[in-house]
C-alpha atoms as a PDB file:
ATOM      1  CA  UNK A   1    -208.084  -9.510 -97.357  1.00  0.00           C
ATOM      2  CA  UNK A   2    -204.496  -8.149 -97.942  1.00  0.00           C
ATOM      3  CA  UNK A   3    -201.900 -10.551 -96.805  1.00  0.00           C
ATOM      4  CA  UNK A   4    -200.314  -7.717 -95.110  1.00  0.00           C
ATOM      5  CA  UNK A   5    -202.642  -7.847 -92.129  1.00  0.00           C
ATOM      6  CA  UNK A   6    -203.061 -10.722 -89.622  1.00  0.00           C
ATOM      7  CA  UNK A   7    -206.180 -10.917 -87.632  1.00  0.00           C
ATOM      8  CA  UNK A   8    -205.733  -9.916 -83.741  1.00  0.00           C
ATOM      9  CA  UNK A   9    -207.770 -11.817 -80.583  1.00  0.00           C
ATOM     10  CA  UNK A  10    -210.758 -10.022 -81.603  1.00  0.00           C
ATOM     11  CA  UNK A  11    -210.787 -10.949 -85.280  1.00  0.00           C
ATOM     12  CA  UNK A  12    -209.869  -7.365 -86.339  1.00  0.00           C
ATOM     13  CA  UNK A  13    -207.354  -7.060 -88.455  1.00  0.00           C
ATOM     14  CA  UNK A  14    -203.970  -6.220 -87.334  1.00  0.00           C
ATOM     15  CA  UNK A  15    -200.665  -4.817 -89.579  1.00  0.00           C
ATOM     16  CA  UNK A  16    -197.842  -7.293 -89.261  1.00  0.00           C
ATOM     17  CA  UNK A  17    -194.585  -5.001 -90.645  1.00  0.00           C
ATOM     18  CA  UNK A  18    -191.988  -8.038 -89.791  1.00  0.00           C
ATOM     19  CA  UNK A  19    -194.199 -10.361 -91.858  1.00  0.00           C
ATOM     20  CA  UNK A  20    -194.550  -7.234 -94.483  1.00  0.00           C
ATOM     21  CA  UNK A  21    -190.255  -6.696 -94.775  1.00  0.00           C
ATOM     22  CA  UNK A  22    -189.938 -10.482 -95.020  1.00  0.00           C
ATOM     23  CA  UNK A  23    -192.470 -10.877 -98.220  1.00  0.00           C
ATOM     24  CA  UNK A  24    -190.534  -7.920 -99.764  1.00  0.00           C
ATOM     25  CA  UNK A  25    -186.955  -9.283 -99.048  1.00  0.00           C
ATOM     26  CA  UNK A  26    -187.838 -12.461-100.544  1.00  0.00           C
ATOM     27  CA  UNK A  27    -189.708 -10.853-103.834  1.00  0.00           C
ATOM     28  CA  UNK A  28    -186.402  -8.860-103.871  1.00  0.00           C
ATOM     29  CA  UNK A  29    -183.835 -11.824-103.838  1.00  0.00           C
ATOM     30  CA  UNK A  30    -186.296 -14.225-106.279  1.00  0.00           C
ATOM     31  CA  UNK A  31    -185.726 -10.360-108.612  1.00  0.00           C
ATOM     32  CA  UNK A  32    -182.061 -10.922-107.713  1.00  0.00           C
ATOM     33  CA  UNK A  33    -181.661 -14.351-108.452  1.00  0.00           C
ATOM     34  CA  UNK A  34    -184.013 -13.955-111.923  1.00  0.00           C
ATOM     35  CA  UNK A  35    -181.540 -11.055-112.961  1.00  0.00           C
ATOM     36  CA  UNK A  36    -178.603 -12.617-112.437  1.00  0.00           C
ATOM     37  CA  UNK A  37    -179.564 -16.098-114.833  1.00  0.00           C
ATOM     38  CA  UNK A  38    -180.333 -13.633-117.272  1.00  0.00           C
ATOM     39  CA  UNK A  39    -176.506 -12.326-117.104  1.00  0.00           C
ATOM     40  CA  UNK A  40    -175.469 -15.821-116.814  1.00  0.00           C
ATOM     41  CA  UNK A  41    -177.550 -16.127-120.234  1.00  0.00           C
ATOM     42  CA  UNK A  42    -175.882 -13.059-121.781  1.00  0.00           C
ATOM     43  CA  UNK A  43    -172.364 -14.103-120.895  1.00  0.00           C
ATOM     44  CA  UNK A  44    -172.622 -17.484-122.463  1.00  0.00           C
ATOM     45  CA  UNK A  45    -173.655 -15.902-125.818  1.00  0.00           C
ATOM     46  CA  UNK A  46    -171.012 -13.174-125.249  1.00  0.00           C
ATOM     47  CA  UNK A  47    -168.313 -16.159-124.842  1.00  0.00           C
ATOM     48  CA  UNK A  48    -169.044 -18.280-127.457  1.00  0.00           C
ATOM     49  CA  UNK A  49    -168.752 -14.653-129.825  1.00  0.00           C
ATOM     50  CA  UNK A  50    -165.529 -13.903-128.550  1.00  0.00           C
ATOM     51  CA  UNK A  51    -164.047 -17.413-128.955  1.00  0.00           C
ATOM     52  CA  UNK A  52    -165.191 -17.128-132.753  1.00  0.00           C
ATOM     53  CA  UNK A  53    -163.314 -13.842-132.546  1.00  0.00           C
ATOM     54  CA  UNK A  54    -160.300 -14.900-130.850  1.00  0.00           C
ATOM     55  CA  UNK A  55    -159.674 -18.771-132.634  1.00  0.00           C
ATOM     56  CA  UNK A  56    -160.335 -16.848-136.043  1.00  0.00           C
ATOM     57  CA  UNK A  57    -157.599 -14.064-135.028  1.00  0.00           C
ATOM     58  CA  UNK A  58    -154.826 -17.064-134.156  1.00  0.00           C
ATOM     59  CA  UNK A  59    -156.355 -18.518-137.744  1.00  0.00           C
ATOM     60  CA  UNK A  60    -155.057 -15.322-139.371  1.00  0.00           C
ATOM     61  CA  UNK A  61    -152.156 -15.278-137.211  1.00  0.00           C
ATOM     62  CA  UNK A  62    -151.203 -19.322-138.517  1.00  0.00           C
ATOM     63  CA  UNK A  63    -152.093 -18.197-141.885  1.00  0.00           C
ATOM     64  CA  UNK A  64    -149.863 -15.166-141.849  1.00  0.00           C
ATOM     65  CA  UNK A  65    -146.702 -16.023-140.290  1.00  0.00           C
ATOM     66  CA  UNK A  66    -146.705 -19.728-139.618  1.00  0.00           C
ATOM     67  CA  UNK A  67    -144.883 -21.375-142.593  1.00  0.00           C
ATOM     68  CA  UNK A  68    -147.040 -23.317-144.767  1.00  0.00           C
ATOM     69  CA  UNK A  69    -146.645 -27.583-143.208  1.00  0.00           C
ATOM     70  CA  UNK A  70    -149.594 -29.889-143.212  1.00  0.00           C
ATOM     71  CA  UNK A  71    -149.594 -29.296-139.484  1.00  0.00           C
ATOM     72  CA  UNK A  72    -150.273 -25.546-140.019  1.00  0.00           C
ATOM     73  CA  UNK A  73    -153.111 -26.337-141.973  1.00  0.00           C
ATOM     74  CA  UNK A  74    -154.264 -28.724-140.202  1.00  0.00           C
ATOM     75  CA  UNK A  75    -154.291 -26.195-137.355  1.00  0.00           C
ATOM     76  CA  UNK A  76    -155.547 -23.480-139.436  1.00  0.00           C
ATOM     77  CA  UNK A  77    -158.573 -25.898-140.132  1.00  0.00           C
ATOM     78  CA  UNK A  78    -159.269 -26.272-136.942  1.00  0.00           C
ATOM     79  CA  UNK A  79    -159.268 -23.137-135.620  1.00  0.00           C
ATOM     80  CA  UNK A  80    -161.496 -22.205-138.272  1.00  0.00           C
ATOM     81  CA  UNK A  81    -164.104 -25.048-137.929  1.00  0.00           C
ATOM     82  CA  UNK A  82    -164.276 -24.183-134.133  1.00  0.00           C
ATOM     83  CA  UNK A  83    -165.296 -20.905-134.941  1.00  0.00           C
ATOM     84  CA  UNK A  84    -167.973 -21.700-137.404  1.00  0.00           C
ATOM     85  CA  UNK A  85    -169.170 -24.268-134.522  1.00  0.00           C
ATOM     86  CA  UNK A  86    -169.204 -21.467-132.180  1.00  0.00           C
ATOM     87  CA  UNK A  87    -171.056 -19.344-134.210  1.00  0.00           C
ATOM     88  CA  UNK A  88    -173.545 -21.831-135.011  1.00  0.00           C
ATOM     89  CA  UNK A  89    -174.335 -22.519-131.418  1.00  0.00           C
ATOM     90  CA  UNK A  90    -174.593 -18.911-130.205  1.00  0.00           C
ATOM     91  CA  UNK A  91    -177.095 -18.206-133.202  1.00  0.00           C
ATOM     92  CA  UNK A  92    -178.858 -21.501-132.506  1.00  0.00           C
ATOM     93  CA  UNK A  93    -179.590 -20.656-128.952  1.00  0.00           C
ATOM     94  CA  UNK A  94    -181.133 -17.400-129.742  1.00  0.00           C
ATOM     95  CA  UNK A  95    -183.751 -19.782-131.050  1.00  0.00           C
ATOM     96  CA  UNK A  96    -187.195 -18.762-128.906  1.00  0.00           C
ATOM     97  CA  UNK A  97    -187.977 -21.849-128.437  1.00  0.00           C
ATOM     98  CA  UNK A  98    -188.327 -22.481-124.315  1.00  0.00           C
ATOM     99  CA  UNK A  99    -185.349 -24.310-123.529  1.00  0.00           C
ATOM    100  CA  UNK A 100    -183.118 -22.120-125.249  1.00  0.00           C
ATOM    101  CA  UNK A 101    -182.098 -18.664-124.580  1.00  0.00           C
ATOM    102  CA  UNK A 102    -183.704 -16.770-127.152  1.00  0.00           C
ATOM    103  CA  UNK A 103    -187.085 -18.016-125.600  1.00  0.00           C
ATOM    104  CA  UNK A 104    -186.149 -15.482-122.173  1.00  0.00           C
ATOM    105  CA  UNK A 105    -185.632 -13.162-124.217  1.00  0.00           C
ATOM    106  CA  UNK A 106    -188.814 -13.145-126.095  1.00  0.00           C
ATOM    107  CA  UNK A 107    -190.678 -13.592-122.655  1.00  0.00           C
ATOM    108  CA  UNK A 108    -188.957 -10.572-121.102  1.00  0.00           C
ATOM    109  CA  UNK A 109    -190.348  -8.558-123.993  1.00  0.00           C
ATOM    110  CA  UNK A 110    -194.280 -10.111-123.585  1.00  0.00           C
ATOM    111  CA  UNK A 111    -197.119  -8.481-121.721  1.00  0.00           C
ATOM    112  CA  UNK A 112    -197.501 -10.501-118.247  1.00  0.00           C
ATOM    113  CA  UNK A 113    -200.822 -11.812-119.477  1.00  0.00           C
ATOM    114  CA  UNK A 114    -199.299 -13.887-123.047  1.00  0.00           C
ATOM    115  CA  UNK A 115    -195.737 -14.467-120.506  1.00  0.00           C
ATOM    116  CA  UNK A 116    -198.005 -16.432-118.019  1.00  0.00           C
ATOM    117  CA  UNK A 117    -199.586 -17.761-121.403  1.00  0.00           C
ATOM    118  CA  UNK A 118    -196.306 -19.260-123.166  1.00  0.00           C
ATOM    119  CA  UNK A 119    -195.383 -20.271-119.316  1.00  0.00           C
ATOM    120  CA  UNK A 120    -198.120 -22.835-119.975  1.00  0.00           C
ATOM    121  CA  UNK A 121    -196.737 -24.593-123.094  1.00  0.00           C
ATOM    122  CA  UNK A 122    -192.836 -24.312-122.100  1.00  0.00           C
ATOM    123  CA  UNK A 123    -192.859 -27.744-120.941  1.00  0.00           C
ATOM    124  CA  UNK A 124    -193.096 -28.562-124.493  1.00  0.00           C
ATOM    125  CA  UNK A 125    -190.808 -26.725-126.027  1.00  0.00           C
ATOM    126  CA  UNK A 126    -188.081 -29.616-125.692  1.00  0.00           C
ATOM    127  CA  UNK A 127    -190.392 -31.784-128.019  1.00  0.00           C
ATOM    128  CA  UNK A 128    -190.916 -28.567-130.496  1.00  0.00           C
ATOM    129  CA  UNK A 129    -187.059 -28.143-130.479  1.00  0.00           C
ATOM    130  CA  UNK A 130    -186.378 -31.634-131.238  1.00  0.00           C
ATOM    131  CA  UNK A 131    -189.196 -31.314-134.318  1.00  0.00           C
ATOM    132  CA  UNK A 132    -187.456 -28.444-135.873  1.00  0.00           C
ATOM    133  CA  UNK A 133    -184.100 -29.780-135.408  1.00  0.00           C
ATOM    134  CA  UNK A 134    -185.309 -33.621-137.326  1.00  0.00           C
ATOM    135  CA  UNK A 135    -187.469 -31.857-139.741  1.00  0.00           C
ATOM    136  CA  UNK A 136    -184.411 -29.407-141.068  1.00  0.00           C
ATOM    137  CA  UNK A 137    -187.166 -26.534-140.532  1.00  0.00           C
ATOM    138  CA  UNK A 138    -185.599 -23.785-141.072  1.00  0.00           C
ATOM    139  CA  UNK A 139    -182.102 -25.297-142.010  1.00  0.00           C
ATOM    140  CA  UNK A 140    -181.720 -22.365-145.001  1.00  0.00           C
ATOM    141  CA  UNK A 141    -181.717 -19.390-143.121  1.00  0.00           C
ATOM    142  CA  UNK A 142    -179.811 -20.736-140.092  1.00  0.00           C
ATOM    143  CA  UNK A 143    -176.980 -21.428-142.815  1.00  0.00           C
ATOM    144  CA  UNK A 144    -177.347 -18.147-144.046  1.00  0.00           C
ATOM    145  CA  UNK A 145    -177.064 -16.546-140.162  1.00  0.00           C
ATOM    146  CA  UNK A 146    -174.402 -18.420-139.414  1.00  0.00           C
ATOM    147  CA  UNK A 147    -172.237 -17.424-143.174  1.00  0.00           C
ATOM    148  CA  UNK A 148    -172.976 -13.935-142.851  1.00  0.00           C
ATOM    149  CA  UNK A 149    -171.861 -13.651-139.314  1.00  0.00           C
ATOM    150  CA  UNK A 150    -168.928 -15.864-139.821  1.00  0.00           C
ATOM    151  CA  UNK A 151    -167.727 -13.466-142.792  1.00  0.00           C
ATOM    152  CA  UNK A 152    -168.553 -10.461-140.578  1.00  0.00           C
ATOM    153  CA  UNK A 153    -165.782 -11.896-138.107  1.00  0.00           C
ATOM    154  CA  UNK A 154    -163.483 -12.909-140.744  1.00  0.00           C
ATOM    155  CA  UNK A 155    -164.041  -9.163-142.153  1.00  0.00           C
ATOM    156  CA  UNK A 156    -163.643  -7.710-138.681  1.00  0.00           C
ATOM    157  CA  UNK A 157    -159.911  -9.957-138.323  1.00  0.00           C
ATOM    158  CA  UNK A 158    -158.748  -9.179-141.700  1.00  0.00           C
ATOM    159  CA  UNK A 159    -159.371 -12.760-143.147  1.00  0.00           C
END
């Protein structure tokens, strides 16, 4: 029977439209609160691009008009190691592997049938993560993500 209608004193059932609006005000704020991780998601890879951009822009800033001192440099190097770090960990997260980011994405782009599927084995995606991170699989072309896009900045600050 629909959960919509409750049963009256003589077993018939009866519409309940308070009990109705509250199942749809709470389906609405669990779509609320669902849609606003995923912008918490977004924003955290958003960040971590923009402080690649902005620590490689001071980097070409020290470079530029900084006089050349071991402390310059030793600035300059860090600047530009934060970057590449940054980089690194944005990319890594897009990872779909279930406790990373890249995982929400891939299940926001499945059927419902293979998203309540992968539901299933997320528990041990923490256990898969730390495989591939021990085993080095896929080391190569997460070296080669993280160079191009790390030249794409430098391209994009005039490094």
């Amino acid at each position: 029977m629909n959960e919509r209608f409750e049963k009256d004193s003589n077993g018939m059932p009866q519409y309940d439209p308070a009990a109705a609006h509250e199942r749809r005000m709470a389906r609405a704020a669990a779509r609320r609160r669902a849609q606003q991780r995923r912008c918490k998601r977004r924003l955290r890879l958003l960040i971590l691009c923009l402080l690649a951009l902005v620590l490689l822009f001071v980097g070409r800033l020290v470079y530029d008009y900084a006089p050349y001192s071991e402390a310059n440099q030793r600035l300059l190097t860090f600047l530009l190691t934060t970057a590449i770090l940054s980089l690194g960990l944005g990319l890594f997260n897009l990872i779909p592997i279930p406790p990373l980011d890249g995982s929400k994405v891939l299940f926001s782009l499945l059927p419902d049938r293979a998203y309540n599927m992968m539901l299933r084995y997320e528990r041990y995606g923490m256990f898969l993560l730390w495989a591939v991170v021990l085993l080095g699989v896929g080391d190569k072309w997460m070296s080669a993500a993280i160079q191009w896009t790390y030249e794409l900045f430098c391209r994009v600050v005039g490094f």
